[in-house]
Structure formats: structure tokens, C-alpha cells
Protein backbone atom coordinates (compact mmCIF):
# COMPACT_ATOMS: atom_id res chain seq x y z
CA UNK A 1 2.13 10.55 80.71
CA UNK A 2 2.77 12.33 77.61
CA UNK A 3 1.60 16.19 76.94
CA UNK A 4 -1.23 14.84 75.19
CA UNK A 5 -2.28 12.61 77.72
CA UNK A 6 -1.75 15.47 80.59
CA UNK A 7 -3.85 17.82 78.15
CA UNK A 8 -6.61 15.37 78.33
CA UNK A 9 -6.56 15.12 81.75
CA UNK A 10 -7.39 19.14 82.00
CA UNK A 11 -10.07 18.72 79.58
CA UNK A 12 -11.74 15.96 81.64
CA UNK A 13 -11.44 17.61 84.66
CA UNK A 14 -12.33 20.82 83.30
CA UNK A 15 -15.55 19.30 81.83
CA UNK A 16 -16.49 17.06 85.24
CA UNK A 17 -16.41 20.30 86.99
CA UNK A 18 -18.63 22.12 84.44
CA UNK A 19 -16.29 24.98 83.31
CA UNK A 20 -16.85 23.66 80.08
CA UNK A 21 -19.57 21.36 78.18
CA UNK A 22 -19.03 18.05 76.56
CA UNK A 23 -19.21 19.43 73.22
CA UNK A 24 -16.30 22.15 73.95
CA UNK A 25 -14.33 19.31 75.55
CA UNK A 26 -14.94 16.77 72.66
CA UNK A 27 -13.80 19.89 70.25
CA UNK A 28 -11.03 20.52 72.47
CA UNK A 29 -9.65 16.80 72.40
CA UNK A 30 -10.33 16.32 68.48
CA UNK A 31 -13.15 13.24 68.93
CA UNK A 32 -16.37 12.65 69.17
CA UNK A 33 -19.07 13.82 71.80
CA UNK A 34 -19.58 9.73 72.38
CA UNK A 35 -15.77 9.00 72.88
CA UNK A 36 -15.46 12.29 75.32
CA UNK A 37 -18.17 10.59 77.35
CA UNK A 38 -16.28 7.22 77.19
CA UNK A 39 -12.89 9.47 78.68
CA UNK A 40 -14.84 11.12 81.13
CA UNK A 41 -16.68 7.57 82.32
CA UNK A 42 -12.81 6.23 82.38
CA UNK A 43 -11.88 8.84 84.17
CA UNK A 44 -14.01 8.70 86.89
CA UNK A 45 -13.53 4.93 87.23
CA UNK A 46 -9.45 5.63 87.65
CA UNK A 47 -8.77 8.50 87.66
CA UNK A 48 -6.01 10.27 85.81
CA UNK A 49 -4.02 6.91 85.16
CA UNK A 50 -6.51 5.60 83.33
CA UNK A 51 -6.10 7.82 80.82
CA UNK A 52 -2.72 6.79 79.37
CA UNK A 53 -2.56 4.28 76.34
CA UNK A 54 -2.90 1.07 77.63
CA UNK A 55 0.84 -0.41 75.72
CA UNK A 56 2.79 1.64 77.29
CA UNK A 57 5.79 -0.46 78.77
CA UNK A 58 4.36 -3.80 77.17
CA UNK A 59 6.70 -4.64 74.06
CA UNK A 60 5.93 -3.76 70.67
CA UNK A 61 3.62 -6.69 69.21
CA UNK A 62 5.39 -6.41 65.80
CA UNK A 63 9.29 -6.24 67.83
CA UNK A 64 11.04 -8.97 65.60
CA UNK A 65 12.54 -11.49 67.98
CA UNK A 66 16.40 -11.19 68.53
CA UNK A 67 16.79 -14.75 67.62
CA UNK A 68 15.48 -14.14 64.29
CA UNK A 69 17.74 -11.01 63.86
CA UNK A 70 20.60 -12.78 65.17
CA UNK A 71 20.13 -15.47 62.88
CA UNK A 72 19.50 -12.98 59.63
CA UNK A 73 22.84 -11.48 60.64
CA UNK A 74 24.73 -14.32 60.77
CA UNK A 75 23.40 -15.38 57.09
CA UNK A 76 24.17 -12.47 55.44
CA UNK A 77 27.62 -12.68 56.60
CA UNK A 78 28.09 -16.02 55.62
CA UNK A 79 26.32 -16.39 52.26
CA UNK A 80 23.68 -14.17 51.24
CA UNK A 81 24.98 -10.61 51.01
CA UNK A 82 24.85 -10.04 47.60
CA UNK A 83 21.06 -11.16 47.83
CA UNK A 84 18.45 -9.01 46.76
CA UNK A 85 16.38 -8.63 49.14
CA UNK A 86 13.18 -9.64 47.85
CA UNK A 87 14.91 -12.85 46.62
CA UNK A 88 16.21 -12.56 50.16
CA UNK A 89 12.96 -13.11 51.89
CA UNK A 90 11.95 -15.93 49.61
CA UNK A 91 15.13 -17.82 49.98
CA UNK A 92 15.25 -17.13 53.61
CA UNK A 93 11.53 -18.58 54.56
CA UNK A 94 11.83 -21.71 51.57
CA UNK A 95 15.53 -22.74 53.46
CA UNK A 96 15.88 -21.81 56.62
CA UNK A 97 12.11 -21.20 57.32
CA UNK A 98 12.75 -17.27 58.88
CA UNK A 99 10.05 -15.56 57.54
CA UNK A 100 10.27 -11.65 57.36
CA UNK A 101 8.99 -8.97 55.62
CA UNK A 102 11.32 -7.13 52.72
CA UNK A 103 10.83 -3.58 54.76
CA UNK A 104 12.09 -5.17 58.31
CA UNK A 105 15.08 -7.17 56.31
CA UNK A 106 15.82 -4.34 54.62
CA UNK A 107 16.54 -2.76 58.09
CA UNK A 108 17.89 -5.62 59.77
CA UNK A 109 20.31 -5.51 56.26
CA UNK A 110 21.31 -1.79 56.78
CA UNK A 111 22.50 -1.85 60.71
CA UNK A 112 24.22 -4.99 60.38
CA UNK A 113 25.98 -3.28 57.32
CA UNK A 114 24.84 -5.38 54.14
CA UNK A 115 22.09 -2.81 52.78
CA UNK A 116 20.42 -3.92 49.45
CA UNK A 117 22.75 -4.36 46.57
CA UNK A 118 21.94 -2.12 44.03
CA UNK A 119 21.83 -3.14 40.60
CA UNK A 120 24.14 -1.65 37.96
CA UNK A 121 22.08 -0.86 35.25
CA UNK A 122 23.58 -1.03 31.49
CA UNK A 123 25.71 2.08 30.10
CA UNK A 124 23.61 2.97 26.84
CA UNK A 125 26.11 3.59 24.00
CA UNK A 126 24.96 5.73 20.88
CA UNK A 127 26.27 5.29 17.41
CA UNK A 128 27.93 7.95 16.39
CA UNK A 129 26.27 9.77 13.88
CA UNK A 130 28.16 9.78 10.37
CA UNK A 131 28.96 13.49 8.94
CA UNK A 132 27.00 14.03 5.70
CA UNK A 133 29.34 13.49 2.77
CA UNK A 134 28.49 16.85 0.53
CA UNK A 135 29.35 19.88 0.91
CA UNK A 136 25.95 22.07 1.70
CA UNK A 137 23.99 18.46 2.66
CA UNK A 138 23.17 20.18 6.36
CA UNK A 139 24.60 23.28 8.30
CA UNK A 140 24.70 23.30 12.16
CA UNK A 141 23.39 26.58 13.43
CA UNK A 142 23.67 27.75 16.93
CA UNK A 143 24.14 31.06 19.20
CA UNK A 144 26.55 31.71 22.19
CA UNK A 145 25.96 34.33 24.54
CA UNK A 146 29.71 35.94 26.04
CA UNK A 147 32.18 38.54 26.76
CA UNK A 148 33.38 38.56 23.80
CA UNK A 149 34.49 41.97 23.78
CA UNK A 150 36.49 41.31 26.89
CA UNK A 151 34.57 44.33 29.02
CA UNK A 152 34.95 46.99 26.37
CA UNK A 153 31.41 46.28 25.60
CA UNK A 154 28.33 44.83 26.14
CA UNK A 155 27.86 41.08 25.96
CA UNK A 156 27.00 39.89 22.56
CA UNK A 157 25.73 36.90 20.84
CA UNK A 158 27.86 35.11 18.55
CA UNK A 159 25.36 33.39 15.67
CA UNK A 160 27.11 30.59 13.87
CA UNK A 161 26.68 28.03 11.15
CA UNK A 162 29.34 25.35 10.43
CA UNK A 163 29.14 23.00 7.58
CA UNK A 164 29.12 19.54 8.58
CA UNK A 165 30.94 17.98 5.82
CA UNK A 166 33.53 20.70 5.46
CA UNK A 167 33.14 22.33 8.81
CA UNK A 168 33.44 26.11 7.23
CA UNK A 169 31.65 28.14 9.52
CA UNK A 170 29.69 31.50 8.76
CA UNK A 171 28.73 33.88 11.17
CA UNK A 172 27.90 37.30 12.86
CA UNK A 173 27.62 39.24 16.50
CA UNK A 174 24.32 40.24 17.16
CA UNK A 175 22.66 42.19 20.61
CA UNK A 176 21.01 38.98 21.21
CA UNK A 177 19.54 35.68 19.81
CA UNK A 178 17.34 35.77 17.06
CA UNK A 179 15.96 34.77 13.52
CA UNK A 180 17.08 37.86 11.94
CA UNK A 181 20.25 36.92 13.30
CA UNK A 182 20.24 34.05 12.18
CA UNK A 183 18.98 34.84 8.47
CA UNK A 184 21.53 36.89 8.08
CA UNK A 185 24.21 34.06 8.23
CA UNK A 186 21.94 32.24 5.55
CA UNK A 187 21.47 34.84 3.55
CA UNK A 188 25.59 35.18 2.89
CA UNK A 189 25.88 31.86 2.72
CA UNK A 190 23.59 31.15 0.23
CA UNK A 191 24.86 34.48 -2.02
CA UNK A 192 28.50 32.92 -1.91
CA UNK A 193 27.83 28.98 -1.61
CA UNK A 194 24.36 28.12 -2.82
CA UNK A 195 21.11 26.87 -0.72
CA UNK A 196 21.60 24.38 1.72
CA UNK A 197 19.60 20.73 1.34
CA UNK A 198 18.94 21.31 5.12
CA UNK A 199 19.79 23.34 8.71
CA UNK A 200 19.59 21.85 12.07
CA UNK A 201 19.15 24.61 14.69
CA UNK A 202 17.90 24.84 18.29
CA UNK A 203 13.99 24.21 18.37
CA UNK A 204 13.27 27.62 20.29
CA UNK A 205 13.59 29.21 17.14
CA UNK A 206 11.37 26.90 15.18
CA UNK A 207 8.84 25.68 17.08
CA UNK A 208 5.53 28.02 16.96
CA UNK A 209 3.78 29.33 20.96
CA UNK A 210 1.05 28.26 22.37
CA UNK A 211 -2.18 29.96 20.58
CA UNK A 212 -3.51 32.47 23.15
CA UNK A 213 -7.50 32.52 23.33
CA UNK A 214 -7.53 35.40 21.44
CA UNK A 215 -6.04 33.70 18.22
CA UNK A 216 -7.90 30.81 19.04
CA UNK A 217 -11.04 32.70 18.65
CA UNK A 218 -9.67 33.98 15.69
CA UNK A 219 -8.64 31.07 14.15
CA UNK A 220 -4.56 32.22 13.52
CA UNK A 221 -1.95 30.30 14.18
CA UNK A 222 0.76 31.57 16.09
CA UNK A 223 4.40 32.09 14.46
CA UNK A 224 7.77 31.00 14.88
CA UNK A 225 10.66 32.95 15.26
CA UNK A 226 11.41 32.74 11.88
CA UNK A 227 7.66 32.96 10.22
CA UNK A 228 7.28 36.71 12.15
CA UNK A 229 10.83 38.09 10.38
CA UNK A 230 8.68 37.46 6.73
């Protein structure tokens, strides 16, 4: 019997001997007051043995027969390995007529040592962006956080902007990450080269928070990195 079953056992016999009632018992077994009365009828009609599950020892009624497995096996190594095995199933019932579910082949498929093939799915491939032609058509702006001082200082943020025509780069070491930081760059680059048609730069630094319910109620907007230098 298993521990269940033995704990069952105790219950009934605790309950036909009136240490406890049929509601304590039924809470004690996790059923209902009308199933504990069913047990307790069982077990007084058997006894203790009647109270293990009725399968035990009798074979499983979904056990695939070993003729069918057998048979499986043999296909797969002769001609259908590279299956899939939903195909698998079809092909398998429609020719040979072996009918199985995909969940047991799949089994059957991974013992015998031919699991499912998996399908190789298609590399994407990007075109490659073109650089921009003109000088000043778009900077690249980013930040990189390192030793740069090689442990004779604190770690500092390297701000950068690189043209992406000319790749001339611009830049400055600042505490940390930020718009003034980054403004900064700008600002010398458009005192010594002109404005720039555009900048592409991380989106932390552009993109505006989440209102909180405050400014909500308030009806502001919150700002960006940038918008709360000005």
C-alpha cells in the first residue's frame, strides 16, 4: 500500500472506533463526508485491502503495445528519421496503418535515438546601412563608462560624437552620463563646424518618464533629459 493508502487506513479505523467523527475524517482525507462514508462502508466489507486502488498490478490501459514500438523503431531506422513528427504520425497510420499519438512518438523517437528534427530556421541578413555622404548630415553620439584613468581616479564617462561621413569625433569626460554632457560636445561642435542636419543618440536620453499622478493631475508633461537642462 502506499503512505496514502496506509494514512487512510488510520483515518477509517480511527473514525469506526469513534475517536473521531465523519466530518474530521472526511477533512482529514481531503473528500467529501459522502465518499468518507463510501471508504468506511468498503472498509468494513474488506477490510484494509480494500482500500488500495483497484489497478494496481493490472497494466497501464494506455501501455503502447511492444509490437507497435518495435515496429516504429524499425521505421525510423530504415526510412523515416528525418520525419517530422507530426508528418510522422500521418504517414505512419495512411501507410503502414500504426496509429499513434505525436506525444507517445515523440517518446518512442527520443529512446530509440531519432528525436524530432528540428528545423533550421533562415539566418536574417540586414543591409548595411550606407554612411551619409555630407559632412554634418548626422553625428553618432554615445557614452562609455571606464577606468580610464587607470586607478588614479575615479571612473569616468567618456561622451562622444563621431561624424558619420567623416568620422571626426568630438568629445569630453564627464562624472557620469548626461545631457549636459552631452550638450557640451554640441555646443563645440557647432561653434567650430556648424549645426548638424541631425544626431542619433541612445533613447534614454530622449525619451520623456512616465507622468506621475501628480503631473497628471496637473496636466504637465514630464521632460527628457535634455528638455530639464533648458
Amino acid at each position: 500500500m502506499t503512505i496514502k493508502e496506509i494514512k487512510r487506513v488510520e483515518v477509517v479505523t480511527l473514525a469506526e472506533t469513534g475517536k473521531i467523527t465523519g466530518n474530521h475524517a472526511a477533512k482529514m482525507m481531503g473528500i467529501s463526508l459522502r465518499q468518507t462514508r463510501r471508504v468506511i462502508k468498503k472498509y468494513r466489507k474488506g477490510g484494509a485491502a480494500s482500500l488500495a486502488h483497484g489497478n494496481r498490478g493490472k497494466p497501464s490501459p494506455n501501455k503502447l503495445d511492444p509490437a507497435l514500438i518495435s515496429a516504429i523503431k524499425q521505421l525510423l531506422k530504415e526510412k523515416y528519421a528525418d520525419y517530422n513528427t507530426l508528418h510522422l504520425t500521418e504517414v505512419l497510420e495512411e501507410r503502414h496503418a500504426l496509429k499513434i499519438s505525436a506525444s507517445s512518438l515523440t517518446r518512442i523517437r527520443r529512446k530509440s535515438g531519432y528525436p524530432t528534427p528540428r528545423q533550421k530556421r533562415k539566418r536574417k541578413y540586414y543591409a548595411r546601412r550606407e554612411r551619409k555622404p555630407t559632412r554634418g548630415e548626422m553625428l553618432q553620439a554615445d557614452g562609455s563608462i571606464h577606468d580610464w584613468l587607470e586607478g588614479r581616479g575615479p571612473k569616468l564617462t567618456l561622451i562622444a560624437t563621431i561624424d558619420d561621413a567623416t568620422n571626426k569625433v568630438y568629445a569630453t569626460f564627464r562624472e557620469q552620463e548626461d545631457a549636459a554632457g552631452y550638450l557640451e560636445v554640441l555646443q563645440e561642435i557647432c561653434l567650430t563646424e556648424g549645426i548638424p542636419q541631425s544626431v542619433y543618440m541612445d533613447k534614454r536620453l530622449t525619451s520623456r518618464k512616465k507622468a506621475s499622478l501628480a503631473e497628471q493631475l496637473a496636466g504637465k508633461e514630464p521632460k527628457s533629459q535634455f528638455e530639464s537642462v533648458f
